[in-house]
N, C-alpha and C. Protein backbone atom coordinates (compact mmCIF):
# COMPACT_ATOMS: atom_id res chain seq x y z
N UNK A 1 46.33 73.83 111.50
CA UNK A 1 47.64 73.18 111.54
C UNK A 1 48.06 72.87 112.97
N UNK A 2 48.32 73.80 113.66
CA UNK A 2 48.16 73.54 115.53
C UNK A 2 47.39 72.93 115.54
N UNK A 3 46.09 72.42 115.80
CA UNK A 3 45.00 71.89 115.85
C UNK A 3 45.63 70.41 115.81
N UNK A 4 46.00 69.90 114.47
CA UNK A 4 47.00 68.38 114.08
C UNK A 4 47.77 68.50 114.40
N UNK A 5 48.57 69.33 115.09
CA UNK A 5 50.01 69.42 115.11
C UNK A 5 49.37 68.66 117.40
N UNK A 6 48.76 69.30 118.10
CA UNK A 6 48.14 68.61 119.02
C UNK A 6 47.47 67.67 118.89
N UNK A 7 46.76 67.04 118.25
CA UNK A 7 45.69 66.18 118.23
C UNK A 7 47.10 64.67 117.72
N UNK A 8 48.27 65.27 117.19
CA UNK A 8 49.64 64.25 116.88
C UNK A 8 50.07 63.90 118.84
N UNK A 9 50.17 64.19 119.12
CA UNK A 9 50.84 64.84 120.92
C UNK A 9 50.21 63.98 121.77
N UNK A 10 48.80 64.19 121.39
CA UNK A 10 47.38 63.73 122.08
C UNK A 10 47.48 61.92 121.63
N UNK A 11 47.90 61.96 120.66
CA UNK A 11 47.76 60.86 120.07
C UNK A 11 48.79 59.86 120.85
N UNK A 12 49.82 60.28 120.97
CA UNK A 12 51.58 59.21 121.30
C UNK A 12 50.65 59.57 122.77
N UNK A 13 50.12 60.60 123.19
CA UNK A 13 49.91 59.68 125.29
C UNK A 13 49.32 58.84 124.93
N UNK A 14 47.97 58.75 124.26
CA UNK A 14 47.59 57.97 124.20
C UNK A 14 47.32 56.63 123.92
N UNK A 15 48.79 56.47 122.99
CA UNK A 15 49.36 55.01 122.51
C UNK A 15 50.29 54.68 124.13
N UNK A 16 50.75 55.45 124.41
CA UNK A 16 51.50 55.39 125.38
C UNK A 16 50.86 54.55 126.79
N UNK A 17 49.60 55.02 127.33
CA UNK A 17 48.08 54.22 128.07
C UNK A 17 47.89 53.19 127.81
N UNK A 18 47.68 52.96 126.27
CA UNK A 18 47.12 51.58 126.02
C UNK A 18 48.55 50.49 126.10
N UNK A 19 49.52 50.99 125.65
CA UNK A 19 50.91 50.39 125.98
C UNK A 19 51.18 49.42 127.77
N UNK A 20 50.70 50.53 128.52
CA UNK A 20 51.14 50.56 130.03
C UNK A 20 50.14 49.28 130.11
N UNK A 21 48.62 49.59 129.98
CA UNK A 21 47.71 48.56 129.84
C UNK A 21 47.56 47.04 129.07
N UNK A 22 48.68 47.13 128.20
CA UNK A 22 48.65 46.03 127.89
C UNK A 22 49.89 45.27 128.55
N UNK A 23 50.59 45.83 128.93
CA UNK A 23 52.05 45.45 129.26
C UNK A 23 51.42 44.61 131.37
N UNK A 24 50.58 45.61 131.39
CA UNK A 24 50.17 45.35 132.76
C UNK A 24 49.12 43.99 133.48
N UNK A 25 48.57 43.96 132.09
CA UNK A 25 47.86 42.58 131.67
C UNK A 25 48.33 41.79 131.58
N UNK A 26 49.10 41.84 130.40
CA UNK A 26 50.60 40.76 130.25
C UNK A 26 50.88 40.25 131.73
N UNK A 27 51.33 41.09 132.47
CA UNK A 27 52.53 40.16 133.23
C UNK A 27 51.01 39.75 134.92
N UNK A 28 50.07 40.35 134.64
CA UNK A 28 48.61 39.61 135.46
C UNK A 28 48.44 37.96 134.95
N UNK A 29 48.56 37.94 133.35
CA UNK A 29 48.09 36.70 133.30
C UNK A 29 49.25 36.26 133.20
N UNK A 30 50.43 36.09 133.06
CA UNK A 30 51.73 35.56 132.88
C UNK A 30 51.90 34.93 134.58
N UNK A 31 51.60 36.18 135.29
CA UNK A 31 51.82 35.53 136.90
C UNK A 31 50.53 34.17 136.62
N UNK A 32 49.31 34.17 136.18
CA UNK A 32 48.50 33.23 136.59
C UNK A 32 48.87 31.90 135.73
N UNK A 33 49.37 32.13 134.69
CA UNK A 33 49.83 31.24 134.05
C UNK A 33 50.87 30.01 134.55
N UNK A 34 51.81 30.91 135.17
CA UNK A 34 52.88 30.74 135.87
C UNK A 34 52.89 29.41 137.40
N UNK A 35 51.89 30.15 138.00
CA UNK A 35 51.18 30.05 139.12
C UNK A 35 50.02 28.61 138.77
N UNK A 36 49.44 28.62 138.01
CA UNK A 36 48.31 27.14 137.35
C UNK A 36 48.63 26.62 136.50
N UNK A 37 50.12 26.33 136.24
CA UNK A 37 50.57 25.64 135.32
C UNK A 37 49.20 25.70 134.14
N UNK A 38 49.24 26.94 133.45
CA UNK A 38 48.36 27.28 132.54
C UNK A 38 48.92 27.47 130.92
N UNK A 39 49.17 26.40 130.54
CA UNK A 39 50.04 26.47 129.15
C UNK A 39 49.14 27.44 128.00
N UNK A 40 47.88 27.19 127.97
CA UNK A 40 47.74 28.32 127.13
C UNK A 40 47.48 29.74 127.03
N UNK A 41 47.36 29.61 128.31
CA UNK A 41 47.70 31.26 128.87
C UNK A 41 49.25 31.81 129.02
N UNK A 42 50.12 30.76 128.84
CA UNK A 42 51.33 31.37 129.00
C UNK A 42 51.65 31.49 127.61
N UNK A 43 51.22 30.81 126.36
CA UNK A 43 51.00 30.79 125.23
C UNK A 43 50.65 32.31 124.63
N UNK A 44 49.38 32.62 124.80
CA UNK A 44 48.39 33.69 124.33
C UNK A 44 49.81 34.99 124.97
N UNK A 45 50.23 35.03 126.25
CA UNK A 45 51.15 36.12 126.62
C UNK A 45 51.92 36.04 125.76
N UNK A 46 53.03 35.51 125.51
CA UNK A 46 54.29 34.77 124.48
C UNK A 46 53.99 35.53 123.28
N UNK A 47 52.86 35.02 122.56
CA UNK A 47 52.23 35.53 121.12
C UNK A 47 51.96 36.88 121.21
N UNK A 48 51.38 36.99 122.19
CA UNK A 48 50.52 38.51 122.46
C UNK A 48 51.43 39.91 122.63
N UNK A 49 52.66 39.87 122.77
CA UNK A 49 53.71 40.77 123.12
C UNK A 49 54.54 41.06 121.68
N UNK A 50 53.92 40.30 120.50
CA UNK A 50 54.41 40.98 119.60
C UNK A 50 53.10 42.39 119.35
N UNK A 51 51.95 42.34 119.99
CA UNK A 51 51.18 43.81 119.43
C UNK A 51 51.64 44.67 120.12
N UNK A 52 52.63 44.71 121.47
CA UNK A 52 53.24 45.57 122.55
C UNK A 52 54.28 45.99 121.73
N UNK A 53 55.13 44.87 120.83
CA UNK A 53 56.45 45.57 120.25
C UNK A 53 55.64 46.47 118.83
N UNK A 54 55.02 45.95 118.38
CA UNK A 54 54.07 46.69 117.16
C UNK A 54 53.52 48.10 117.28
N UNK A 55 53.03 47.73 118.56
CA UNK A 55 52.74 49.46 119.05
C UNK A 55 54.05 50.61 119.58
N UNK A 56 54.69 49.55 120.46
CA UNK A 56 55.88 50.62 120.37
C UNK A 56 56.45 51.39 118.91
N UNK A 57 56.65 50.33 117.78
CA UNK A 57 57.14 51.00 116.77
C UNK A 57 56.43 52.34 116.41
N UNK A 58 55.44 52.04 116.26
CA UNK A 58 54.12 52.85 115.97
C UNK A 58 54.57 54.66 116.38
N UNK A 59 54.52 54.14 117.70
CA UNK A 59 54.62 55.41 118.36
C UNK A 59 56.28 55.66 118.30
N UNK A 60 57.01 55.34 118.12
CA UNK A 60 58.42 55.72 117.94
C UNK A 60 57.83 56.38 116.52
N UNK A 61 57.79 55.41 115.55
CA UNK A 61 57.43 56.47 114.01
C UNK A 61 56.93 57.76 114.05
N UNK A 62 55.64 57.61 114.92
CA UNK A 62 55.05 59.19 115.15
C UNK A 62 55.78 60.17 115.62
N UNK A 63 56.37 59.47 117.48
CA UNK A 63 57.04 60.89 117.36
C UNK A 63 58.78 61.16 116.42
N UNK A 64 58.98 60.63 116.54
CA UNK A 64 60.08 60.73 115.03
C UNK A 64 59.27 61.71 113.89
N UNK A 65 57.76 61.78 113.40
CA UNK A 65 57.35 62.01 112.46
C UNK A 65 57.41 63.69 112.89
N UNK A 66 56.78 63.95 114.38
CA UNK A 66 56.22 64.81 114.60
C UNK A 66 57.91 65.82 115.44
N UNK A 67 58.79 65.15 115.49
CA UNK A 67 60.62 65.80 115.57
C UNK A 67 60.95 66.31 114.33
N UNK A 68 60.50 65.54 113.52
CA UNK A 68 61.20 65.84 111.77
C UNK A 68 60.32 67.11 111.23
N UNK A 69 59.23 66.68 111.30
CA UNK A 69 57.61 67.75 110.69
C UNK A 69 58.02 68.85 111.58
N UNK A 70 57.40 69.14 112.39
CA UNK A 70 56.93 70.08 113.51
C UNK A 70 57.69 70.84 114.39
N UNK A 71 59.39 69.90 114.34
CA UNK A 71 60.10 70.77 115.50
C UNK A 71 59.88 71.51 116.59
N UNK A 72 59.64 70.66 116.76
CA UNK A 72 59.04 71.41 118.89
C UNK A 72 59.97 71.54 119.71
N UNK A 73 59.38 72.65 120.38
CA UNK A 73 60.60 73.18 121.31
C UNK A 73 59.91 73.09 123.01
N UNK A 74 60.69 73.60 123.84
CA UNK A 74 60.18 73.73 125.05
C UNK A 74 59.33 72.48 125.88
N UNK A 75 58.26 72.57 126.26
CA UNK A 75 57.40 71.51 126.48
C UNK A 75 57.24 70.73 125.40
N UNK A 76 56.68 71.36 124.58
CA UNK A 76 56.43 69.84 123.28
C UNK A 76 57.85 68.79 123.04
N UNK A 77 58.55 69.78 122.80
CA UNK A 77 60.11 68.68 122.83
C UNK A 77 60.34 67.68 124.07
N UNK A 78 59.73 67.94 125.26
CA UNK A 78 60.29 67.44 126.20
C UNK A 78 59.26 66.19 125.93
N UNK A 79 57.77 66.39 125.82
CA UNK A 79 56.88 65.47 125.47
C UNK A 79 57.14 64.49 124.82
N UNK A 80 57.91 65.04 123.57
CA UNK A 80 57.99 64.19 122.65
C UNK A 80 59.39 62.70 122.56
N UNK A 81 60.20 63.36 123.41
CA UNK A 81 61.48 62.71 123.59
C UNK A 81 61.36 62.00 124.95
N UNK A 82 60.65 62.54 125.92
CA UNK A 82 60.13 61.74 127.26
C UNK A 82 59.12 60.60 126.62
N UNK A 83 58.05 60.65 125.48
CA UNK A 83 57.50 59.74 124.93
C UNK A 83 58.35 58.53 124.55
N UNK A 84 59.51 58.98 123.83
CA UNK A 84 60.55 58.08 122.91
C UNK A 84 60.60 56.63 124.28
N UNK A 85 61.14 57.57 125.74
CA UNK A 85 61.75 56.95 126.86
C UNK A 85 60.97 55.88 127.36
N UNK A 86 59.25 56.45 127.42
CA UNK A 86 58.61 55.54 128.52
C UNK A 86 58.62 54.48 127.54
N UNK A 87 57.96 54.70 126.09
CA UNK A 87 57.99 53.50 125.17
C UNK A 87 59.05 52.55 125.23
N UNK A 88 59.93 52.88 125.33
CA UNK A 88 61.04 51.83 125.89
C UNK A 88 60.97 51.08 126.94
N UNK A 89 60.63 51.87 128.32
CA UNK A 89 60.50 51.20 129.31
C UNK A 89 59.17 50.07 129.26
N UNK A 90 58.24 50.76 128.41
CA UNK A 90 57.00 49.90 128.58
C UNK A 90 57.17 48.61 127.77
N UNK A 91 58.49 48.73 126.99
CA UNK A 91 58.50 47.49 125.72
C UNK A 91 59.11 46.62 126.80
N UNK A 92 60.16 47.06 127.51
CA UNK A 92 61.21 45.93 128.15
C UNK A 92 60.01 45.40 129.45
N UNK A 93 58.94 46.53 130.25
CA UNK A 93 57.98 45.67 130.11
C UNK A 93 57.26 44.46 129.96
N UNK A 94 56.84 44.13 128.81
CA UNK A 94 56.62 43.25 127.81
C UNK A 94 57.49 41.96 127.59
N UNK A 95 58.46 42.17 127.53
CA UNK A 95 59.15 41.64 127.17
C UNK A 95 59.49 40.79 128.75
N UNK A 96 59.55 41.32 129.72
CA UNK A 96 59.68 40.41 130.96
C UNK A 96 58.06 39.66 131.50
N UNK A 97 57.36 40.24 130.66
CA UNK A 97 55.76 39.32 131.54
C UNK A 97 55.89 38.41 130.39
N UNK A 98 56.68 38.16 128.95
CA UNK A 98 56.83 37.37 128.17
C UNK A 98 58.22 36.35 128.99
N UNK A 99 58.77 36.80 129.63
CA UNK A 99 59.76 35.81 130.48
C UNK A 99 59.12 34.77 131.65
N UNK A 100 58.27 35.41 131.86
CA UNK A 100 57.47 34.85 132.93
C UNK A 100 56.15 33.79 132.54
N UNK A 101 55.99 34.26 131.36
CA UNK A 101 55.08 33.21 130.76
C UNK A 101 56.34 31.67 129.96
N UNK A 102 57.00 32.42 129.96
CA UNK A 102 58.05 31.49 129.04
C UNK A 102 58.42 30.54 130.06
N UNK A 103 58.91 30.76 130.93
CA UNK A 103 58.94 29.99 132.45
C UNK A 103 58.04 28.97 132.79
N UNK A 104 56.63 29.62 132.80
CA UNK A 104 56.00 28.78 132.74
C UNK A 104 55.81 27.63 131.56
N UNK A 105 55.80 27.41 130.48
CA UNK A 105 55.64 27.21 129.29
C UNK A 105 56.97 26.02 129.41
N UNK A 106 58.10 26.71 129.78
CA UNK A 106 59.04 25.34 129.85
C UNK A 106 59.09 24.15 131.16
N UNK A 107 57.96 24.71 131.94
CA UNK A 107 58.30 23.75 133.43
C UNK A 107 56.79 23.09 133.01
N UNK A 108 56.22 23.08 132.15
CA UNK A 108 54.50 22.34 131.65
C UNK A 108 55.19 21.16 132.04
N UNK A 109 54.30 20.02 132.42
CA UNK A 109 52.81 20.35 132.50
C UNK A 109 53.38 20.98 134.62
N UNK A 110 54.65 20.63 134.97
CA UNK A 110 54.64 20.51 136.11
C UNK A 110 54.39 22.35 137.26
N UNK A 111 54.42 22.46 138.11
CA UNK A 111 54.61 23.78 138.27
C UNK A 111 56.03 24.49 138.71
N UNK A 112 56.40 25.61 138.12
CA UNK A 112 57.40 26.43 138.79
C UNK A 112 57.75 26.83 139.58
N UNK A 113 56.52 27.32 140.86
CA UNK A 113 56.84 27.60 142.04
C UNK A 113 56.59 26.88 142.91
N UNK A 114 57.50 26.22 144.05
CA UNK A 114 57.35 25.73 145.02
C UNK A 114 55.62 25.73 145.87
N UNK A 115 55.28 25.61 146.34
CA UNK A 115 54.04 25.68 147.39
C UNK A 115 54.37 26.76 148.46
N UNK A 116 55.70 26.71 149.06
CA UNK A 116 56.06 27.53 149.92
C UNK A 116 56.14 29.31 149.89
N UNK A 117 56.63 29.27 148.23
CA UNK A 117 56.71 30.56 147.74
C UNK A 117 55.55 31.37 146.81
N UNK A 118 54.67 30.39 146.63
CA UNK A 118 53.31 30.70 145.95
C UNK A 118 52.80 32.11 146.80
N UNK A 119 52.21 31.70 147.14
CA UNK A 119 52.15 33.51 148.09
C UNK A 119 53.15 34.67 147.73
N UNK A 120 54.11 34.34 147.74
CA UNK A 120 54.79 35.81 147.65
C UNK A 120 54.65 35.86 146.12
N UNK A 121 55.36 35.28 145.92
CA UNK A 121 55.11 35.27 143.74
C UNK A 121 54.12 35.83 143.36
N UNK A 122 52.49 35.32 144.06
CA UNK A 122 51.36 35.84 143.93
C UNK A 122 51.83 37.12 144.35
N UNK A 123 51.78 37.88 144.88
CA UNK A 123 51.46 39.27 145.73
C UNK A 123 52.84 40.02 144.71
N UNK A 124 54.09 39.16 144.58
CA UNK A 124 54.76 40.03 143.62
C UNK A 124 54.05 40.55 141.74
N UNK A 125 53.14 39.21 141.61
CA UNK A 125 52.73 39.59 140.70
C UNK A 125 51.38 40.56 140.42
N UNK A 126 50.45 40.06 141.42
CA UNK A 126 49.83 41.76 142.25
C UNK A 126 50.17 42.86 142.24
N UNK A 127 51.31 42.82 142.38
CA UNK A 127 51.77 44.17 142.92
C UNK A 127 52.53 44.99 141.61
N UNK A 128 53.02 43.80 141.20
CA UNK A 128 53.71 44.34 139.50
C UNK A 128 52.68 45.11 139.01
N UNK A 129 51.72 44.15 138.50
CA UNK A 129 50.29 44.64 137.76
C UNK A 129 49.46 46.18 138.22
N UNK A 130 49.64 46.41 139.76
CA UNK A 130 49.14 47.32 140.51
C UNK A 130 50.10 48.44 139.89
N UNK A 131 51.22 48.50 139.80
CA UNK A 131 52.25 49.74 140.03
C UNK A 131 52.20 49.98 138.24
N UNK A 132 52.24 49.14 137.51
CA UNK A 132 51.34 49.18 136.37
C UNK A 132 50.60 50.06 136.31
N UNK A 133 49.17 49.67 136.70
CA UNK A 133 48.19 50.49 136.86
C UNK A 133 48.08 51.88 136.72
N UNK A 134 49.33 52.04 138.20
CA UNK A 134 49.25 53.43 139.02
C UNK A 134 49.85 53.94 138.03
N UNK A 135 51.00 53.41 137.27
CA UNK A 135 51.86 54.59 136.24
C UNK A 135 50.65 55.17 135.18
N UNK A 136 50.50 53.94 134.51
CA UNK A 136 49.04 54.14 133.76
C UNK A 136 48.33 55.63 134.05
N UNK A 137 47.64 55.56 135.08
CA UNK A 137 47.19 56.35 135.66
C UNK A 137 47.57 58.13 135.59
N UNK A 138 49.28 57.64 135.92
CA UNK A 138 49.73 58.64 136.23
C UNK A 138 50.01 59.51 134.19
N UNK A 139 50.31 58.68 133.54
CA UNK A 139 50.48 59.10 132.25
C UNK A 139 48.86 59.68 131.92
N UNK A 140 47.57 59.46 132.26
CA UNK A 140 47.04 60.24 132.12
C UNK A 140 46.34 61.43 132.63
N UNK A 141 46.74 61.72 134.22
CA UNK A 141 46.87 62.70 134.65
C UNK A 141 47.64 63.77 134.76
N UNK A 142 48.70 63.11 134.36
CA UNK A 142 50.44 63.68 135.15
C UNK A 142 50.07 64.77 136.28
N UNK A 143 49.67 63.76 137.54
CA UNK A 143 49.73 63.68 139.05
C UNK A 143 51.40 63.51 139.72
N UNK A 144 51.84 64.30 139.73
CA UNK A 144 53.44 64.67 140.53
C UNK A 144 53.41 63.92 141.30
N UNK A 145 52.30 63.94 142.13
CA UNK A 145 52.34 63.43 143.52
C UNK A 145 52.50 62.16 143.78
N UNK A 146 51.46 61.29 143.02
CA UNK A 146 50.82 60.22 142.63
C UNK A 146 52.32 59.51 142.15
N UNK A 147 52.88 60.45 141.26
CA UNK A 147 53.75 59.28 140.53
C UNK A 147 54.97 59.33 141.57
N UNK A 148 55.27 60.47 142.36
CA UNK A 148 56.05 60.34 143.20
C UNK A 148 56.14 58.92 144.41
N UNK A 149 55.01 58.81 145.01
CA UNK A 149 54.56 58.33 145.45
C UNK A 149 54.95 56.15 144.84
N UNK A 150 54.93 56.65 143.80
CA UNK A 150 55.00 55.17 143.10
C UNK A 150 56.35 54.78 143.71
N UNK A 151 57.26 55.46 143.52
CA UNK A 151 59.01 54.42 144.17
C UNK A 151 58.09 54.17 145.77
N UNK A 152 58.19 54.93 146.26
CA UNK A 152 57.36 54.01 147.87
C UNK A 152 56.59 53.30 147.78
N UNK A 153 55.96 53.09 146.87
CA UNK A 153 54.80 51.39 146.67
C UNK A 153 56.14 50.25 146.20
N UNK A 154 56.53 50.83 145.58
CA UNK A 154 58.05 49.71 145.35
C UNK A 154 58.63 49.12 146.26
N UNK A 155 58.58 49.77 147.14
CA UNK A 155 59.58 49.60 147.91
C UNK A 155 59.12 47.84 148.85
N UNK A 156 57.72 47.88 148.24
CA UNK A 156 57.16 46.37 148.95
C UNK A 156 57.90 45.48 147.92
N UNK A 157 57.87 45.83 146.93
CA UNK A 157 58.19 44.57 145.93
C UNK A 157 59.96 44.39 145.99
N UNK A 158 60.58 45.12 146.57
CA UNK A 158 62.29 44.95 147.10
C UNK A 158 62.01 43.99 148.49
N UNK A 159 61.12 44.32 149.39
CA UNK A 159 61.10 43.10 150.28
C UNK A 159 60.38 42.09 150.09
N UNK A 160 59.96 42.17 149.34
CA UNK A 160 59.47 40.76 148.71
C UNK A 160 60.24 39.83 147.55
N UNK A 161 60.90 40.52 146.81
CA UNK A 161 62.50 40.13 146.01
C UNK A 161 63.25 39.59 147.60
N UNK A 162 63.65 40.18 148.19
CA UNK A 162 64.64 39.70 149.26
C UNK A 162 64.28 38.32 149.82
N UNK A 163 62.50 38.15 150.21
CA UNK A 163 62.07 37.26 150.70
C UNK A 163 62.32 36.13 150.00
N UNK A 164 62.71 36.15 148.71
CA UNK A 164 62.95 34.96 147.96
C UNK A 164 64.35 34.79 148.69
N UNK A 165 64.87 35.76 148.42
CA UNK A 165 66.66 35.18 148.59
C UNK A 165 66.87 34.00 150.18
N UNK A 166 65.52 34.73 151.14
CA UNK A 166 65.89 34.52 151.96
C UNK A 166 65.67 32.39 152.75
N UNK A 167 64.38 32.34 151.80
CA UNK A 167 64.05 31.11 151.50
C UNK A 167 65.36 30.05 150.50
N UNK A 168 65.60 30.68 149.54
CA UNK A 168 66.92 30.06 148.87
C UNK A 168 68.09 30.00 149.73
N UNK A 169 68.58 30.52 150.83
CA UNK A 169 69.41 30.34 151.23
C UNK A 169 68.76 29.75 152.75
N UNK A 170 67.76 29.44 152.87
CA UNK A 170 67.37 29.11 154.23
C UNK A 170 68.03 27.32 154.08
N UNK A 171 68.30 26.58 155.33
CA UNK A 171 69.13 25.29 155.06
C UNK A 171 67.80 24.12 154.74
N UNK A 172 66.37 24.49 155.05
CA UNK A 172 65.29 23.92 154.69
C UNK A 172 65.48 23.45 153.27
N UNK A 173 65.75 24.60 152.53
CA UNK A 173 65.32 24.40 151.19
C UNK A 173 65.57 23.10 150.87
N UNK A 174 64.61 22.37 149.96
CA UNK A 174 64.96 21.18 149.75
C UNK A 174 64.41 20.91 147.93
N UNK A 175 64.51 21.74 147.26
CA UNK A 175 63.33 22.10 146.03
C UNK A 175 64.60 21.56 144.78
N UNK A 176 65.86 21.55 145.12
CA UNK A 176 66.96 21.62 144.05
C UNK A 176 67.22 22.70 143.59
N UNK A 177 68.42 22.16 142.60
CA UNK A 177 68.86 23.85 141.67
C UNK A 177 68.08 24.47 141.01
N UNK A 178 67.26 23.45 140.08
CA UNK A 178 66.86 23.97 138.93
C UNK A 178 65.27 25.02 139.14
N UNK A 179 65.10 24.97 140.42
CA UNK A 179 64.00 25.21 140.60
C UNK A 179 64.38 26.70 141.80
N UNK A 180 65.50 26.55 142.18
CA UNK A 180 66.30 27.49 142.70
C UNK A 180 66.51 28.49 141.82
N UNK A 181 67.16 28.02 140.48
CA UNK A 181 67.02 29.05 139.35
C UNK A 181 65.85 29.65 138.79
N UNK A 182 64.78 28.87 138.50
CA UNK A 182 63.59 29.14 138.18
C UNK A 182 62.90 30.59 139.30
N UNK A 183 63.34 30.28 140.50
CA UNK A 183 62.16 31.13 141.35
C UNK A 183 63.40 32.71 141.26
N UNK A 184 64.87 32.93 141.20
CA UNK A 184 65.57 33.07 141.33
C UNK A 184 64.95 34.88 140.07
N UNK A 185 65.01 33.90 139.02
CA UNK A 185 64.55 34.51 137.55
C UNK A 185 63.35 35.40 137.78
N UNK A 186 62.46 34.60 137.85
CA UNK A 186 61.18 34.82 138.38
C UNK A 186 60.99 36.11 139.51
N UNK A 187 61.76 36.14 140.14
CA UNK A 187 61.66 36.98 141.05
C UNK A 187 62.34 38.24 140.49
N UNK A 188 63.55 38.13 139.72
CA UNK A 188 64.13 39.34 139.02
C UNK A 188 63.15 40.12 138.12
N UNK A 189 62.66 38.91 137.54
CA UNK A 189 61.72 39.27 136.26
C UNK A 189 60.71 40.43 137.37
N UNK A 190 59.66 40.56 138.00
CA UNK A 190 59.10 41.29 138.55
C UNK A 190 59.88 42.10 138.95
N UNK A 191 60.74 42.10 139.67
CA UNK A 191 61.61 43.33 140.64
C UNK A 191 61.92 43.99 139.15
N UNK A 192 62.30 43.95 138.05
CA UNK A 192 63.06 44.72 137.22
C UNK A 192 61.07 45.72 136.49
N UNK A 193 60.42 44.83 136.49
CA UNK A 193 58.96 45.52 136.32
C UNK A 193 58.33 46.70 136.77
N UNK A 194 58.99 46.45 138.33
CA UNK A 194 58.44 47.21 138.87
C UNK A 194 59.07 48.90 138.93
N UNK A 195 60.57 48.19 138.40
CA UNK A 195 61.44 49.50 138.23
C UNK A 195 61.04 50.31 136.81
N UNK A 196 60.89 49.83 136.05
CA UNK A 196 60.00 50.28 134.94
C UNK A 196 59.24 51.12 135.09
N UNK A 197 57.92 50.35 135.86
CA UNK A 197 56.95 50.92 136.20
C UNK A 197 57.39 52.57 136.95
N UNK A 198 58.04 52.33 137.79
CA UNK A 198 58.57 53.72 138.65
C UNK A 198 59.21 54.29 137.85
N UNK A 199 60.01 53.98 136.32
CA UNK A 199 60.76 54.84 135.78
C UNK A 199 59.66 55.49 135.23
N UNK A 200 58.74 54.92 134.68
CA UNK A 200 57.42 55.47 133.56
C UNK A 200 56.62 56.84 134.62
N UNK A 201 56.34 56.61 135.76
CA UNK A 201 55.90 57.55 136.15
C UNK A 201 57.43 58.78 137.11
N UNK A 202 58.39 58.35 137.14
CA UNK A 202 59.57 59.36 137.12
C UNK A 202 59.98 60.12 135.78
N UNK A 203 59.53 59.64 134.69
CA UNK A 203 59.35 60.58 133.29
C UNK A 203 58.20 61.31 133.16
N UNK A 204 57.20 61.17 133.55
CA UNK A 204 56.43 62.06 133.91
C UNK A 204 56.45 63.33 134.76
N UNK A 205 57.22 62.54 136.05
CA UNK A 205 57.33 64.13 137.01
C UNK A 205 58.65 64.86 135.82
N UNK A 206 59.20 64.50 135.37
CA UNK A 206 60.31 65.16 134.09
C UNK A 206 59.26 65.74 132.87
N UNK A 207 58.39 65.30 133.05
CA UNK A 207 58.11 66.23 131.83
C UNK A 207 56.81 67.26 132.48
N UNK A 208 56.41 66.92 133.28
CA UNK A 208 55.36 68.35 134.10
C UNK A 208 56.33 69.21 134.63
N UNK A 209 57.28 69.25 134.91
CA UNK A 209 57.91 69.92 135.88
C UNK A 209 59.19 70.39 135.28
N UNK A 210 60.06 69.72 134.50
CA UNK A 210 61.05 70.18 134.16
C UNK A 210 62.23 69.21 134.59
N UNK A 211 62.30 68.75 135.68
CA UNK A 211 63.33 67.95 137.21
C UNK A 211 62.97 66.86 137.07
N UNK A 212 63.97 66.35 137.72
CA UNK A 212 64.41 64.59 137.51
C UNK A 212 63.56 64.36 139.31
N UNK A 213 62.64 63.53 139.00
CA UNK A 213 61.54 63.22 140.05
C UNK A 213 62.77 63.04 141.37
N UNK A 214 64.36 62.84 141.84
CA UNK A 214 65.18 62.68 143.11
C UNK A 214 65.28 63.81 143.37
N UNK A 215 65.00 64.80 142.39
CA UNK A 215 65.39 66.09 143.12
C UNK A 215 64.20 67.07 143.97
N UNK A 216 63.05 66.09 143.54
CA UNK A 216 61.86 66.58 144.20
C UNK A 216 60.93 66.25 145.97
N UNK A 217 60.79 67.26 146.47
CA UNK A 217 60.33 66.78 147.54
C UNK A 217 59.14 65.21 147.11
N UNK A 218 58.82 64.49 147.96
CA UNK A 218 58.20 63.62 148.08
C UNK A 218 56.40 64.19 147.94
N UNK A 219 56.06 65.23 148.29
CA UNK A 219 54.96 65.80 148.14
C UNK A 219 54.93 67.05 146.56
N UNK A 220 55.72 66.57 145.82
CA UNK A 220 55.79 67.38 144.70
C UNK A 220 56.43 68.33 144.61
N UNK A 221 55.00 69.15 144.12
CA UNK A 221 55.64 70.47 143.78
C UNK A 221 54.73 71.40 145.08
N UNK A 222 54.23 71.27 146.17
CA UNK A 222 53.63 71.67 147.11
C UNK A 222 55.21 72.31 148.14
């Protein structure tokens, strides 16, 4: 009975991985889509983010199944209700590399980003995908350190959000509104990703440890 009652536990990280991984894909090809005026790649993302909301349910049912069944206390409770959290974060996720494909998809056949800002967009969407990764990562180690570590990889993708602002308000700009709005979006859409991403591995240092990852030194639990 323990035996299933873990191998249930084992199961939601592990929906939880493939979640991070698909969500992290998503917004890789959504940036390329975006970026090569690639309509059916912004297509396939669009479509493809209903198996991200499908799986979230999934794993909401389970652990719901395994709160109602099993009543866990202590660590398992924290597992199980820190599970409820990242699934959330990883859906909204989803749901923004589906904004970013959508973007693209309405500016066809022409492109969305300027020439000027192609570079950063690129490297924001790099970097989305990367911090992705690292949470990924971190959900299957639960590395303190590692995930600690993730808000300071962020911290590139806030100056690189800014770098947009700083081009939109530069007196050069010459691109119009609508395209002002477009990069505007675009740029939120990642910056809010990446906060995700850092929340997914700040629920982690919450559930190894007990503590809300601000109250922790930067080197963990060392």
């Amino acid at each position: 009975m323990r035996q299933a009652y873990h191998e249930q536990l084992a199961s939601i990280s592990e929906g939880l991985m493939e979640m991070a991984n698909m969500v992290g894909s998503a917004m890789g090809m959504a940036t390329t889509a975006l970026l090569d005026a690639d309509l059916q790649l912004a297509e396939s993302v669009i479509s493809g983010n209903a198996k991200v909301d499908d799986l979230q349910r999934d794993l909401e049912d389970r652990a719901i199944a395994v709160l109602a069944r099993q009543q866990p206390v202590a660590t398992d409770l924290r597992t199980v209700v820190t599970s409820l959290r990242i699934s959330a974060d990883l859906e909204r996720c989803g749901v923004l590399a589906q904004h970013v494909a959508k973007l693209a998809r309405m500016r066809f056949p022409q492109e969305a980003v300027p020439r000027d800002l192609r570079r950063t967009i690129l490297e924001m969407g790099q970097l989305a995908q990367r911090l992705m990764a690292q949470a990924a990562e971190v959900l299957l180690t639960h590395d303190v350190d590692a995930a600690l570590h993730l808000e300071k990889d962020d911290d590139r993708m806030d100056e690189l959000h800014r770098t947009i602002f700083q081009h939109l308000m530069d007196e050069r700009w010459h691109h119009g509104v609508a395209t002002a709005v477009d990069v505007t979006l675009v740029g939120r859409y990642y910056e809010r990703f990446a906060d995700h991403a850092v929340a997914v591995a700040q629920r982690v240092v919450y559930l190894v440890t007990g503590e809300r990852a601000d109250e922790l030194p930067l080197d963990g639990l060392a």
